[in-house]
PDB file of N, CA and C in Angstrom:
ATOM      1  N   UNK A   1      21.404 -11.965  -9.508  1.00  0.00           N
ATOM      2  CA  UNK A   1      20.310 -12.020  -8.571  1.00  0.00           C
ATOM      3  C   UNK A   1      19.076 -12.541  -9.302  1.00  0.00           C
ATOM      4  N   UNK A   2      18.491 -13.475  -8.641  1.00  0.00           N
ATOM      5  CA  UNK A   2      17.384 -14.106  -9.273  1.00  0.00           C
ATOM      6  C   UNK A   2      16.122 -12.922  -9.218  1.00  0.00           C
ATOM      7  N   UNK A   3      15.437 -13.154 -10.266  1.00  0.00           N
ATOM      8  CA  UNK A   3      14.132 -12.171 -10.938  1.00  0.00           C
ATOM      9  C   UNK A   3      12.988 -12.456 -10.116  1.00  0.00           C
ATOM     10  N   UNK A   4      12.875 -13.965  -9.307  1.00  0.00           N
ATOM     11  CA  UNK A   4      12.023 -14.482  -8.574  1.00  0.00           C
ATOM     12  C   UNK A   4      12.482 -13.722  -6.776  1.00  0.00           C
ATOM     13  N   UNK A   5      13.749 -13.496  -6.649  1.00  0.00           N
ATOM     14  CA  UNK A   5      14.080 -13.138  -5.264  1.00  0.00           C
ATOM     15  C   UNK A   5      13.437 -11.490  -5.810  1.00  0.00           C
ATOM     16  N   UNK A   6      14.219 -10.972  -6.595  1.00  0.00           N
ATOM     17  CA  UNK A   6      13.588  -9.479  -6.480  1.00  0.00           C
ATOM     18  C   UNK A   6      11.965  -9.517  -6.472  1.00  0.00           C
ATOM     19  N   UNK A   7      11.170  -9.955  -7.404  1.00  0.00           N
ATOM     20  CA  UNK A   7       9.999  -9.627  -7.176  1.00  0.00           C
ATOM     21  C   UNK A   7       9.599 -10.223  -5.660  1.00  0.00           C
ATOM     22  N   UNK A   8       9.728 -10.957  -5.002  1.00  0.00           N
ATOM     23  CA  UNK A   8       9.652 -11.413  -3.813  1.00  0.00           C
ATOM     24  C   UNK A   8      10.132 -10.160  -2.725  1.00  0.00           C
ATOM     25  N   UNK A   9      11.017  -9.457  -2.813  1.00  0.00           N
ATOM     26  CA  UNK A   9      11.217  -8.258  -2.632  1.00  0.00           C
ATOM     27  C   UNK A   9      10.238  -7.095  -2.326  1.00  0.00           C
ATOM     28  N   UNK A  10       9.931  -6.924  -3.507  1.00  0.00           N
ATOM     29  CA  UNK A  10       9.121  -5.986  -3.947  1.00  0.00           C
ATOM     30  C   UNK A  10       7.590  -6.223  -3.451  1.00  0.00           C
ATOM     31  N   UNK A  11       7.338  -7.846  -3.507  1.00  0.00           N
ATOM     32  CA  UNK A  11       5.832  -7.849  -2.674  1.00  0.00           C
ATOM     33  C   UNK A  11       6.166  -7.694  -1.075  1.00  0.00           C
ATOM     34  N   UNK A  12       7.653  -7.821  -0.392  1.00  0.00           N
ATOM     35  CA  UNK A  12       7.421  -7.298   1.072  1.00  0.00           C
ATOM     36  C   UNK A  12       7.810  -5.769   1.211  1.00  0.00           C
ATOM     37  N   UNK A  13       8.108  -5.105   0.282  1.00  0.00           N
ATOM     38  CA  UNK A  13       8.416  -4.071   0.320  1.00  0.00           C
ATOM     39  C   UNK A  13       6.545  -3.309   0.351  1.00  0.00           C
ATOM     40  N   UNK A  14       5.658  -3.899  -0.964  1.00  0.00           N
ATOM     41  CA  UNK A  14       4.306  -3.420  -0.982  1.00  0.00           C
ATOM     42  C   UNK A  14       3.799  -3.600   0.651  1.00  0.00           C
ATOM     43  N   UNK A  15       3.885  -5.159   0.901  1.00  0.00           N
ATOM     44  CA  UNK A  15       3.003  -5.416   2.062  1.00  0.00           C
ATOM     45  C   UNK A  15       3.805  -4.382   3.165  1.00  0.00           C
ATOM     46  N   UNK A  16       4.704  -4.287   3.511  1.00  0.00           N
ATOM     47  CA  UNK A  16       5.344  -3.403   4.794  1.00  0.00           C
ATOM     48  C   UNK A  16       4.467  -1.709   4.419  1.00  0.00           C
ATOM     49  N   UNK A  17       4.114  -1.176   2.749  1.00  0.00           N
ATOM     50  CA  UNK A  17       4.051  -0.137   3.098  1.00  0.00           C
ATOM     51  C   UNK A  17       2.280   0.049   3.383  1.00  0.00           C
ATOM     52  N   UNK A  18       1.657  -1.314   3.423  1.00  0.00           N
ATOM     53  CA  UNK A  18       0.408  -1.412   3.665  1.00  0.00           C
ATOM     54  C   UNK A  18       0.189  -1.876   5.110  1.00  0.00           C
ATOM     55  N   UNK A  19       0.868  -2.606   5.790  1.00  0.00           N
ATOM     56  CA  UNK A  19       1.064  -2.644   7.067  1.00  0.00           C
ATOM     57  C   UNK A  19       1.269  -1.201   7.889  1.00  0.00           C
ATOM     58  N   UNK A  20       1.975  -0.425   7.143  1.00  0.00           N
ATOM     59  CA  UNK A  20       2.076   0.527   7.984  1.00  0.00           C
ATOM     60  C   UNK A  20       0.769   1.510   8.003  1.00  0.00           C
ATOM     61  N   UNK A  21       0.473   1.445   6.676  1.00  0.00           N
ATOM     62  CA  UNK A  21      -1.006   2.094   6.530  1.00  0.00           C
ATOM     63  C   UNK A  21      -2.114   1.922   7.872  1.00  0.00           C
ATOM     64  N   UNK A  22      -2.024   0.125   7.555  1.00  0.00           N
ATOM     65  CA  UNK A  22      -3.127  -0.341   8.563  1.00  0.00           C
ATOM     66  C   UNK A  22      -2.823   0.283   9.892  1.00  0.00           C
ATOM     67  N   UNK A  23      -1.300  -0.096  10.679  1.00  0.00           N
ATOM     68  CA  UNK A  23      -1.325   0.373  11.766  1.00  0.00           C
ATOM     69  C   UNK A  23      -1.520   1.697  12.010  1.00  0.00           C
ATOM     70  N   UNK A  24      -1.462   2.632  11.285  1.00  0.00           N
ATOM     71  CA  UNK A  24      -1.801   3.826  11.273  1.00  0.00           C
ATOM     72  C   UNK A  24      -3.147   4.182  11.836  1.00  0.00           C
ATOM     73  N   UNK A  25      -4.366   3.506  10.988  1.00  0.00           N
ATOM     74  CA  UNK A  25      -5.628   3.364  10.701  1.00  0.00           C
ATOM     75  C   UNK A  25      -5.305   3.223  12.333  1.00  0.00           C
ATOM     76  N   UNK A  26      -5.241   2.071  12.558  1.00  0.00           N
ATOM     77  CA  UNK A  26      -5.607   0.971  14.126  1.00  0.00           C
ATOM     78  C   UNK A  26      -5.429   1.538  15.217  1.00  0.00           C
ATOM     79  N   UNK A  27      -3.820   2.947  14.967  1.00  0.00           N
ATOM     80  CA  UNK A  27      -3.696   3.850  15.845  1.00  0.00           C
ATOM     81  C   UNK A  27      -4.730   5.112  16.551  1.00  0.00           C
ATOM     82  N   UNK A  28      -5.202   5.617  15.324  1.00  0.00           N
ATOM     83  CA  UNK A  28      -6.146   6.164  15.370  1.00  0.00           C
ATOM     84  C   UNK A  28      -7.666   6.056  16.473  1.00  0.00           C
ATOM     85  N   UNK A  29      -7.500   4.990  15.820  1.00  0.00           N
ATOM     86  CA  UNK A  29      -8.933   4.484  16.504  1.00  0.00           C
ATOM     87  C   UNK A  29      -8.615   4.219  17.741  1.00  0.00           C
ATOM     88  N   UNK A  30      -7.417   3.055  18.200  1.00  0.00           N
ATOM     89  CA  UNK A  30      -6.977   2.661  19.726  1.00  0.00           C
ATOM     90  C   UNK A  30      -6.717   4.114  20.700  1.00  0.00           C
ATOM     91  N   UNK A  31      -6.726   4.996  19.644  1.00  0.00           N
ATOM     92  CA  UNK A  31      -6.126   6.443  20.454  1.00  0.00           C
ATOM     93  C   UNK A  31      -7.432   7.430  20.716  1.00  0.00           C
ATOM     94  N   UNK A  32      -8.232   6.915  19.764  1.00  0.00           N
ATOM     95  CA  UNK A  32      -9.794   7.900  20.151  1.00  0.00           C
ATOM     96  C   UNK A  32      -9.849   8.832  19.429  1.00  0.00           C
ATOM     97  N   UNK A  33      -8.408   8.772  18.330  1.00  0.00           N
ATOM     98  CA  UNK A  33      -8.365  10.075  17.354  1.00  0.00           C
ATOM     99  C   UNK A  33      -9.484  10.799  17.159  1.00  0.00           C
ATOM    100  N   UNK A  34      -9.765  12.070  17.325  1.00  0.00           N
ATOM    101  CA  UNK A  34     -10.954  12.550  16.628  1.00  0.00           C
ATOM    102  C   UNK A  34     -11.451  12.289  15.232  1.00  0.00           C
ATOM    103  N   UNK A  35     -12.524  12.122  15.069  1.00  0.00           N
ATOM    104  CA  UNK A  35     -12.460  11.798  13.500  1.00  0.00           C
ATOM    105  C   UNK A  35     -12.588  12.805  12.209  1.00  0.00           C
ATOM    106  N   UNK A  36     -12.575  13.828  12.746  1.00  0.00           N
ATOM    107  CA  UNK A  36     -12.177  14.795  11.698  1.00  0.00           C
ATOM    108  C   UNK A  36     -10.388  14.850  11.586  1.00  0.00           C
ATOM    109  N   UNK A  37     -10.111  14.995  12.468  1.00  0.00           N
ATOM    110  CA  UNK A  37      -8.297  14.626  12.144  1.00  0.00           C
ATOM    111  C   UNK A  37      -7.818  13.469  11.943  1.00  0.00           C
ATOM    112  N   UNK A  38      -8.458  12.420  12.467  1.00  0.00           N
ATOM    113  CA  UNK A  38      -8.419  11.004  11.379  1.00  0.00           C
ATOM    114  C   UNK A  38      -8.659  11.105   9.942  1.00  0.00           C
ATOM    115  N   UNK A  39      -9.713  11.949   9.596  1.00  0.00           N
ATOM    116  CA  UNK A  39     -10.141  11.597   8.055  1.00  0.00           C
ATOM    117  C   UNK A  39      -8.821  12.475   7.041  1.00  0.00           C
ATOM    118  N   UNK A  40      -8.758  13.497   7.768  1.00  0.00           N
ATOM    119  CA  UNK A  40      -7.552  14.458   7.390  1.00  0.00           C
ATOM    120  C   UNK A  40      -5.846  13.596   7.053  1.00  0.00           C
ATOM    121  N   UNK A  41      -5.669  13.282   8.198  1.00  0.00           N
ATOM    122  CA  UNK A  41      -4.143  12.509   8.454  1.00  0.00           C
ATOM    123  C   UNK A  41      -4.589  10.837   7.096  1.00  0.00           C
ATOM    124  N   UNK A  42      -5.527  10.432   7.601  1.00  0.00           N
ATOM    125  CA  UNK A  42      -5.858   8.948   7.014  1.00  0.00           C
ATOM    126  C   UNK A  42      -5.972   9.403   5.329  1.00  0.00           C
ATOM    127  N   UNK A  43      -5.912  10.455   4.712  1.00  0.00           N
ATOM    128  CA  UNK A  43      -6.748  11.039   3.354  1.00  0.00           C
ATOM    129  C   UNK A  43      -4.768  11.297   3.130  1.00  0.00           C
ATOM    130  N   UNK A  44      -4.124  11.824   3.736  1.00  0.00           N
ATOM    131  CA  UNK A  44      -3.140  11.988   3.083  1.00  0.00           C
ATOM    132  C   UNK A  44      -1.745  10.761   2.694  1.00  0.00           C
ATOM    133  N   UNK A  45      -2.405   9.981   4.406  1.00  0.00           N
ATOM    134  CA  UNK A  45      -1.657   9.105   4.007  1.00  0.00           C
ATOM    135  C   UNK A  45      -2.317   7.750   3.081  1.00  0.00           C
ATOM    136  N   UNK A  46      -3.308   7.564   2.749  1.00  0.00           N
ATOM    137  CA  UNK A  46      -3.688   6.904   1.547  1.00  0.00           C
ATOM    138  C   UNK A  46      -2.955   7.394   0.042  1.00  0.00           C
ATOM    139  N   UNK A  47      -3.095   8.853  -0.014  1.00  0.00           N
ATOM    140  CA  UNK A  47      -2.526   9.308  -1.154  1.00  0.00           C
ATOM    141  C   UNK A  47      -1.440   8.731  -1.058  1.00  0.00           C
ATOM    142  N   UNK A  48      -0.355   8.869  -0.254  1.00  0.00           N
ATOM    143  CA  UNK A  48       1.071   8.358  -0.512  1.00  0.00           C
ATOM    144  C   UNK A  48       1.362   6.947  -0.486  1.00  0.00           C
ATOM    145  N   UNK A  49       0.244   6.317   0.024  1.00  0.00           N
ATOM    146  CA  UNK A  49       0.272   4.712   0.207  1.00  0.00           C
ATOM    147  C   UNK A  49       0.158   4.490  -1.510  1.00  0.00           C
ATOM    148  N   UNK A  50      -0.694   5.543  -1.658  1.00  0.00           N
ATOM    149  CA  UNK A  50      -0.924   4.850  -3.032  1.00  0.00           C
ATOM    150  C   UNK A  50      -0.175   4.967  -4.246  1.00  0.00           C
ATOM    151  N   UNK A  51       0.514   6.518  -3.913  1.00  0.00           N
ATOM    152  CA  UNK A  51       1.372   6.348  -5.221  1.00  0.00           C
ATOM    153  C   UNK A  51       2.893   6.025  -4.798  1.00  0.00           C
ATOM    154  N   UNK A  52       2.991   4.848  -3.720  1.00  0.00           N
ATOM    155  CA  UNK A  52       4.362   3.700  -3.257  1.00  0.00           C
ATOM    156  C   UNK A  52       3.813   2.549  -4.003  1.00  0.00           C
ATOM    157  N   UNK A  53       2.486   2.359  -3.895  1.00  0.00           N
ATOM    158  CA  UNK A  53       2.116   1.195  -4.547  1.00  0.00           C
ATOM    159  C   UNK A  53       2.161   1.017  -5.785  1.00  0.00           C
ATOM    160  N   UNK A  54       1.869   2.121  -6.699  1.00  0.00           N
ATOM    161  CA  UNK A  54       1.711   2.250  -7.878  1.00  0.00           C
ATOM    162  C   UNK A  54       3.529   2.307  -8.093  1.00  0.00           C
ATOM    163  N   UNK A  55       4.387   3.338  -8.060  1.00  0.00           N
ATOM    164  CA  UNK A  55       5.782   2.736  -8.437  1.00  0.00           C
ATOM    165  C   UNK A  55       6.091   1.295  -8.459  1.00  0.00           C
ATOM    166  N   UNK A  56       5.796   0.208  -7.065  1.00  0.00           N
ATOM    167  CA  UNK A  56       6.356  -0.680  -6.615  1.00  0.00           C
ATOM    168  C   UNK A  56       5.152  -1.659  -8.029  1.00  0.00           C
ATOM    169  N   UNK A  57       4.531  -1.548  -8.516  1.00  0.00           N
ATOM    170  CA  UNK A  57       3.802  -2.310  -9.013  1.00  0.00           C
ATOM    171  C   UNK A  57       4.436  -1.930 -10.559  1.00  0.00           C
ATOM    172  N   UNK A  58       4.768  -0.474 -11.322  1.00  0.00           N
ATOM    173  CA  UNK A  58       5.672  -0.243 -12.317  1.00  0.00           C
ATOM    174  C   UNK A  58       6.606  -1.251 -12.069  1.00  0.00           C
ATOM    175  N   UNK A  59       7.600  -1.487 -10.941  1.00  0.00           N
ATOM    176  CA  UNK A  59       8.652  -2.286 -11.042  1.00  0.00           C
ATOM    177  C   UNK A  59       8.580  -3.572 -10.843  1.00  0.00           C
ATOM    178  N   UNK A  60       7.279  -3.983 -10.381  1.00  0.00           N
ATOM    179  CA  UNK A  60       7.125  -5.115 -10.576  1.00  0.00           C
ATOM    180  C   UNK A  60       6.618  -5.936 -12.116  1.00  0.00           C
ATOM    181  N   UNK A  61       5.785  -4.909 -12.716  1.00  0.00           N
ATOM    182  CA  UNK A  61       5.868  -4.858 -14.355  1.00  0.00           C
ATOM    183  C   UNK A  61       7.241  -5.059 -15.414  1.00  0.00           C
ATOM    184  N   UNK A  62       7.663  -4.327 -15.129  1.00  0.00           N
ATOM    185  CA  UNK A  62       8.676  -4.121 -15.168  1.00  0.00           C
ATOM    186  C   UNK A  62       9.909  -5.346 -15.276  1.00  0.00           C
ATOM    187  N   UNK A  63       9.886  -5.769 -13.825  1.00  0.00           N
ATOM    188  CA  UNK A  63      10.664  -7.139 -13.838  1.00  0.00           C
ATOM    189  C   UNK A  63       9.450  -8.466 -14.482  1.00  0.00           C
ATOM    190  N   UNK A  64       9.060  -8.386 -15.269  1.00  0.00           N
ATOM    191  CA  UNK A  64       8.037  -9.203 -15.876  1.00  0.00           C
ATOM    192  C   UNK A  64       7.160 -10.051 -14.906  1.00  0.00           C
ATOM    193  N   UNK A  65       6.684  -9.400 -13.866  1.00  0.00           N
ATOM    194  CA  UNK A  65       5.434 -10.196 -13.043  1.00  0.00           C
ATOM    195  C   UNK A  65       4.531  -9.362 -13.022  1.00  0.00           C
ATOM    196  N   UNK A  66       3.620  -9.711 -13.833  1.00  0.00           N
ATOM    197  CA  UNK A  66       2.331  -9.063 -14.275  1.00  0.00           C
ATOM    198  C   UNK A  66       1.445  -9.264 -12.841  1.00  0.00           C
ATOM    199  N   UNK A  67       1.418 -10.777 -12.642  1.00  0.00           N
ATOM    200  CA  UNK A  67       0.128 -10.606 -11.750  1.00  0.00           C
ATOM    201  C   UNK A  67       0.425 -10.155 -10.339  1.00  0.00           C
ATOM    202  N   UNK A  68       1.982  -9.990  -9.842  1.00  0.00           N
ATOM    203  CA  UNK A  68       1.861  -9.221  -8.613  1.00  0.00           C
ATOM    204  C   UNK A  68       2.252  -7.601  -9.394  1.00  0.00           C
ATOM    205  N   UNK A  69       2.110  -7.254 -10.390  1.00  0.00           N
ATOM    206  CA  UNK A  69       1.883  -6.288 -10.721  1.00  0.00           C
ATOM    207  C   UNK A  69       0.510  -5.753 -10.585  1.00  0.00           C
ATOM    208  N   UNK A  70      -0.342  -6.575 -10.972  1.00  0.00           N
ATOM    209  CA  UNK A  70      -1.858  -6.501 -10.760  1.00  0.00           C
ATOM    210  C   UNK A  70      -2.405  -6.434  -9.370  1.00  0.00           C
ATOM    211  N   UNK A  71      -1.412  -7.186  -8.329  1.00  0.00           N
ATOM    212  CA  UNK A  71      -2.165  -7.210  -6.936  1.00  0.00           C
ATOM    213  C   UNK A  71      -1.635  -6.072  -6.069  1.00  0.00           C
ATOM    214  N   UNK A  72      -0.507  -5.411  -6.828  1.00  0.00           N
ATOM    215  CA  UNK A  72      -0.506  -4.428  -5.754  1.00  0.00           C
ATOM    216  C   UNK A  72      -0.966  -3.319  -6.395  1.00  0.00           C
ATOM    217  N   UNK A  73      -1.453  -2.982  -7.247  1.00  0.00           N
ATOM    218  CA  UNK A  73      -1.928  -2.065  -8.557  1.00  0.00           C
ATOM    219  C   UNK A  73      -3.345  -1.854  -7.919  1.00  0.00           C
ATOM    220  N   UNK A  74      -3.864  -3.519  -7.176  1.00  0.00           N
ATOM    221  CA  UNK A  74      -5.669  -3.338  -6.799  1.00  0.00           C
ATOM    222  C   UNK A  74      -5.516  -2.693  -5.853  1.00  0.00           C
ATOM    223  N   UNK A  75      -4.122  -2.646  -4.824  1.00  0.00           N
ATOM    224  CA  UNK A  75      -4.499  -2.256  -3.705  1.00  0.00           C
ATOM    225  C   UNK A  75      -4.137  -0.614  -3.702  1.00  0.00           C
ATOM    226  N   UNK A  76      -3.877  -0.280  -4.761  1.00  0.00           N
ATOM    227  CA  UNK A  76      -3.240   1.348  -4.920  1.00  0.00           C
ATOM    228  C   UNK A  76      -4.802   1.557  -5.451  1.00  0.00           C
ATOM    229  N   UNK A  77      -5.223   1.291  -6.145  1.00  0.00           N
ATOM    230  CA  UNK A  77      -6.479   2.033  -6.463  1.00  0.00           C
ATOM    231  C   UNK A  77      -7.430   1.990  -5.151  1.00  0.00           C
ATOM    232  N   UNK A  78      -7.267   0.666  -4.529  1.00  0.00           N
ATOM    233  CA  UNK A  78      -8.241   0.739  -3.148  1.00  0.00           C
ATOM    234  C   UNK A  78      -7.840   2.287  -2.473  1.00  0.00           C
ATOM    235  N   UNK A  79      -6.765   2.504  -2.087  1.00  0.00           N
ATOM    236  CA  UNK A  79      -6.231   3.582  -1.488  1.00  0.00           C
ATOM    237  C   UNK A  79      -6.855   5.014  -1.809  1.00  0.00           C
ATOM    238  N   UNK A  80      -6.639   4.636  -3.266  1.00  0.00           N
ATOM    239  CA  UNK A  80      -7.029   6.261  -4.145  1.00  0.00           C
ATOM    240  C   UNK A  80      -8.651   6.566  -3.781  1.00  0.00           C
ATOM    241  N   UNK A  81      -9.032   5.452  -3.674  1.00  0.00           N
ATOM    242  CA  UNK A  81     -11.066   5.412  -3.461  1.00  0.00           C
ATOM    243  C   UNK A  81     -11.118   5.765  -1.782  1.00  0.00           C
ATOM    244  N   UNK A  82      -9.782   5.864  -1.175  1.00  0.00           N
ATOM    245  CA  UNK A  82     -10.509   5.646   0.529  1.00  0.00           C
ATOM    246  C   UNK A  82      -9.975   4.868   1.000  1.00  0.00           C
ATOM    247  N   UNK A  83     -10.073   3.545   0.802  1.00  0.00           N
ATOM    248  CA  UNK A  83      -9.995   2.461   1.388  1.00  0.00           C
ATOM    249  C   UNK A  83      -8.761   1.786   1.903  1.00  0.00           C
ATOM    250  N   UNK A  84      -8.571   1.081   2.763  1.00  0.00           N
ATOM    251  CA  UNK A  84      -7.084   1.056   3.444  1.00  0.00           C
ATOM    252  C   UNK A  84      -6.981  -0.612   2.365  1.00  0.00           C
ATOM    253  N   UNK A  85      -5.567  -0.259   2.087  1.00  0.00           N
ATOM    254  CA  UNK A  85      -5.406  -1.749   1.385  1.00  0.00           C
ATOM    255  C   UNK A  85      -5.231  -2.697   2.592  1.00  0.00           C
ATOM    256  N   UNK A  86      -5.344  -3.932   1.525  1.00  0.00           N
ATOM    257  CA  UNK A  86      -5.354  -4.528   2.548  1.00  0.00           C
ATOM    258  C   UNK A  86      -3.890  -5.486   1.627  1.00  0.00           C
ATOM    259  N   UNK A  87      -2.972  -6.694   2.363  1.00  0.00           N
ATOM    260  CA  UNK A  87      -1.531  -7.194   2.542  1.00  0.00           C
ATOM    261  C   UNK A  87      -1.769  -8.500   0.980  1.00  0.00           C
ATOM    262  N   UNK A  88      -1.007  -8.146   0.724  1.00  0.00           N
ATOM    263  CA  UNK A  88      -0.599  -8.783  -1.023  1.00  0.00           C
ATOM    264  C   UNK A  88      -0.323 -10.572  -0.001  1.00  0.00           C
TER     265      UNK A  88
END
């Protein structure tokens, strides 16, 4: 299996688990979520967005691609600060 198909992989594997983030976010809001149980639900699922990102970015290290190691690495720290990543 080519090293170029897996990491190719691995960046739709990042972007799907940041897509889902977003729609999450988008749900929220389209739904009128309150925003104290938005900040609650949105706070936990950042945490886990972020440490999918951070594995998926180990293995992208890993298979020697540094710089989509680096781009999904920015978007795990975005997460950890708050912030919804945004798609590699």
């Amino acid at each position: 299996m080519s090293i170029n198909l897996i990491n190719n992989s691995i960046k739709e594997i990042a972007n799907t688990v940041i897509h889902h983030c977003q729609h999450t976010e988008a749900s929220h809001r389209e739904n009128e979520t309150p925003s104290t149980t938005t900040r609650f639900c949105m706070a936990r699922l950042l945490e886990r967005t972020a440490s999918q990102l951070n594995a998926l970015a180990d293995i992208a290290y890993d298979m020697g691609d540094g710089d989509l190691a680096c781009s999904i690495q920015a978007q795990a720290e975005a997460s950890n600060v708050g912030l919804t990543p945004e798609p590699i």
